[in-house]
Protein backbone atom coordinates (compact mmCIF):
# COMPACT_ATOMS: atom_id res chain seq x y z
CA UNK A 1 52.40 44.39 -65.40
CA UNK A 2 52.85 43.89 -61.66
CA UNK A 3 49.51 44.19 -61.15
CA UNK A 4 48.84 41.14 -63.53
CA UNK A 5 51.33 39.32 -62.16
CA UNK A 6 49.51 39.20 -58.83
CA UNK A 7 46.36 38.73 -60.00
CA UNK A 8 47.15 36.08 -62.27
CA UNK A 9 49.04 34.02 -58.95
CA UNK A 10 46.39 34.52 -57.04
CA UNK A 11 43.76 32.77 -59.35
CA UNK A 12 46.50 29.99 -60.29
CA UNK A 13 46.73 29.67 -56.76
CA UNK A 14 43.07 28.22 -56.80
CA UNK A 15 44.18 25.25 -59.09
CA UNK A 16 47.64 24.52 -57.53
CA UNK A 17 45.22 24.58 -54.26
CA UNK A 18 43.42 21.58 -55.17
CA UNK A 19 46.64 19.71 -56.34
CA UNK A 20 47.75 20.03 -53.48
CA UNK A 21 44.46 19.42 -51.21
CA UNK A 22 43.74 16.50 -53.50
CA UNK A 23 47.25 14.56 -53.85
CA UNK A 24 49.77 16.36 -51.05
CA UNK A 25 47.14 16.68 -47.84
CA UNK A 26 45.08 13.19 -48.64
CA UNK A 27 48.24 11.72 -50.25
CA UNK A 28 51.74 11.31 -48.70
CA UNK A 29 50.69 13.89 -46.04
CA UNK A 30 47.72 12.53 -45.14
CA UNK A 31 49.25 12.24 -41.24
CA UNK A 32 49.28 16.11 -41.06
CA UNK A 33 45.41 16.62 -42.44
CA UNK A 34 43.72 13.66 -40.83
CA UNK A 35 42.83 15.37 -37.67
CA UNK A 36 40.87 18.42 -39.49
CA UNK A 37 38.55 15.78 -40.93
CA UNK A 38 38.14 13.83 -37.54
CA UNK A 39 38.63 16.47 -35.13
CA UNK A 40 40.63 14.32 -32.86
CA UNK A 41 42.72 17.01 -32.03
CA UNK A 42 42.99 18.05 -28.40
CA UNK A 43 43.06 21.76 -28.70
CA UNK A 44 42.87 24.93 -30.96
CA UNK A 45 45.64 23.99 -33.11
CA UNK A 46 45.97 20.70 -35.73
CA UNK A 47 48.68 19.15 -36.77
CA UNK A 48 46.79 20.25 -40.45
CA UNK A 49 48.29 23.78 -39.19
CA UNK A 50 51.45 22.98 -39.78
CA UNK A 51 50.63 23.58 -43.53
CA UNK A 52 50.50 27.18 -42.54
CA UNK A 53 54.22 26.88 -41.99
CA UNK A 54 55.06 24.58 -44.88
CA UNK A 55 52.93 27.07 -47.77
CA UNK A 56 54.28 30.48 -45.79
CA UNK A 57 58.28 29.31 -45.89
CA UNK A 58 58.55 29.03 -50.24
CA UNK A 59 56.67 32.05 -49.95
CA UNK A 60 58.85 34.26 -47.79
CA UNK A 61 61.81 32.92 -49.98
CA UNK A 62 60.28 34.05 -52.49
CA UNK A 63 59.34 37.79 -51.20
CA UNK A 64 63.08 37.43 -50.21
CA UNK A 65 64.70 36.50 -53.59
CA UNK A 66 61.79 39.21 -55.21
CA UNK A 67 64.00 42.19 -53.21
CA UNK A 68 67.63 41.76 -53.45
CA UNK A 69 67.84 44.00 -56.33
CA UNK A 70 64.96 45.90 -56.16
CA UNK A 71 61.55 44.25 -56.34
CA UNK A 72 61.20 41.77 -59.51
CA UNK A 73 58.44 39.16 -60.22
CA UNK A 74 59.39 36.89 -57.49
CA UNK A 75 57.81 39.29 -55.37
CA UNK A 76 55.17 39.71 -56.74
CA UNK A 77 53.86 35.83 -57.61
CA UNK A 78 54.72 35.89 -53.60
CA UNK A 79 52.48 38.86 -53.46
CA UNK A 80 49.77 36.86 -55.50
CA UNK A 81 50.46 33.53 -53.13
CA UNK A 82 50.40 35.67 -49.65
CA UNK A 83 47.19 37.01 -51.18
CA UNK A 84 45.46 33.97 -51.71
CA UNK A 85 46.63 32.55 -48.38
CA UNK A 86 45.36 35.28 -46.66
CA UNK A 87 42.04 34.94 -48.36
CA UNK A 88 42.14 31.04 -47.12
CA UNK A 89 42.79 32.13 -43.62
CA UNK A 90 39.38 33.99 -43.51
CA UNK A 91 37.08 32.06 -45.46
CA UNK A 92 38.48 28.52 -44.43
CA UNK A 93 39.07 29.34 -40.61
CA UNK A 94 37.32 32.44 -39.38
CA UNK A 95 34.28 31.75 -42.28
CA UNK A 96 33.81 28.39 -42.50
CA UNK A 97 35.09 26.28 -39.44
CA UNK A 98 34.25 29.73 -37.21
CA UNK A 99 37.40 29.70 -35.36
CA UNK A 100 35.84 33.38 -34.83
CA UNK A 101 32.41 33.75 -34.47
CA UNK A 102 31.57 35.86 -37.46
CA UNK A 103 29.21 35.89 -40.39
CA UNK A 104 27.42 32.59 -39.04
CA UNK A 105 23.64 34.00 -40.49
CA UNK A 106 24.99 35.13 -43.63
CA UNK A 107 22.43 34.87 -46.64
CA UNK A 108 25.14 35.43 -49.41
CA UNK A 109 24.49 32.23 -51.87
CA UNK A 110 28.15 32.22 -52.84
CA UNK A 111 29.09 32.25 -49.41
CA UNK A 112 27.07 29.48 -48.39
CA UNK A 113 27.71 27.54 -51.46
CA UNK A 114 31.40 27.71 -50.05
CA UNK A 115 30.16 26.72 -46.99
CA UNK A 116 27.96 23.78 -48.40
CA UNK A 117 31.20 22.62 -50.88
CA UNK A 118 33.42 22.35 -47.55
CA UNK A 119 30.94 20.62 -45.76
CA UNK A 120 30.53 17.73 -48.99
CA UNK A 121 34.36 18.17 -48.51
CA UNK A 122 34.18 16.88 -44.68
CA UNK A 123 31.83 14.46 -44.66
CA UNK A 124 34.54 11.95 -45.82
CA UNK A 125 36.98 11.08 -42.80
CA UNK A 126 39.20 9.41 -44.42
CA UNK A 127 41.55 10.34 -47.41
CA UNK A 128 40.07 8.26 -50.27
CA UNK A 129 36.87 9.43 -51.95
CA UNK A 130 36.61 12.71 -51.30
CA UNK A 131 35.15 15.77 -53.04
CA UNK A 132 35.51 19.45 -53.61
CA UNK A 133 39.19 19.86 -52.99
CA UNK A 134 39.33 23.68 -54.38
CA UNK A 135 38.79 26.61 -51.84
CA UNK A 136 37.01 29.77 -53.99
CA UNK A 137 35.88 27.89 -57.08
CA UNK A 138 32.42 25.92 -55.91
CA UNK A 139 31.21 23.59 -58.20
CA UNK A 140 27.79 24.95 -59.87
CA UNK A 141 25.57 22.42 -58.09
CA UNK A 142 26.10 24.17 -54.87
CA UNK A 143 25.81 27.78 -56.34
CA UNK A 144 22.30 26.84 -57.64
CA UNK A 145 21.29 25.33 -54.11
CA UNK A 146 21.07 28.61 -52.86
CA UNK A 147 20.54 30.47 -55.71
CA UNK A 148 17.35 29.04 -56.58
CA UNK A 149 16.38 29.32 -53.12
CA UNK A 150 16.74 33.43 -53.26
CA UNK A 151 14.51 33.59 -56.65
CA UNK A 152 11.35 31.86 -55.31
């Protein structure tokens, strides 16, 4: 049952992701995740990192209030949420915006559909319009952009 409970966070964690990309980060909080759309940053860090801090702190709680009396299901939706974040770390930052210089020549179509959805996702520099808000779920246009591209 554990088990499901984790798994089941970490896939809600892909809609409550673009909730909160769509309506919190080019909503109210707009100030925080301007600067990873217009790189005006001055250095490795963005003030859009800060949401590292604000998405990690509820989640520590809850690993917290999960262990008081012996691990219960708070611990384990936190399990599910550090999961998913974790999984954002490396495709959004190492993958994607190459903070690390790995998998750049990749010829996995999901992986460059991801890469493709993020970079629809970017082209807007402001917070109106935009597109693509989830993180692992890539709308099927982009899937069959490389897809097709492998069967020919």
């Amino acid at each position: 049952m554990n088990f499901l409970i984790v798994i089941g966070t970490f896939f809600a964690m892909e809609g409550a992701t673009w909730l909160i990309h769509k309506y919190v980060m080019h909503g109210f909080l707009w100030v925080l995740h301007k600067d990873h759309h217009d790189h005006s940053s001055d250095g490795p860090v963005e003030k859009n990192d800060y949401f590292f801090i604000i998405f990690a702190v509820p989640t520590i709680a809850l690993m917290y209030y999960g262990t008081i009396q012996g691990f219960n299901f708070y611990f384990y939706i936190a399990l599910g949420i550090a999961l998913y974040g974790m999984a954002y770390f490396f495709v959004h930052d190492i993958f994607i915006h190459q903070r690390l210089k790995i998998l750049r020549n990749t010829q996995n179509p999901y992986l460059l559909a991801i890469r493709r959805a993020h970079k629809q996702h970017h082209k807007h520099t402001e917070k109106e319009e935009g597109e693509c808000f989830g993180f692992l779920w890539v709308p099927v246009k982009y899937f069959k952009m490389y897809f097709n591209k492998n069967k020919s």
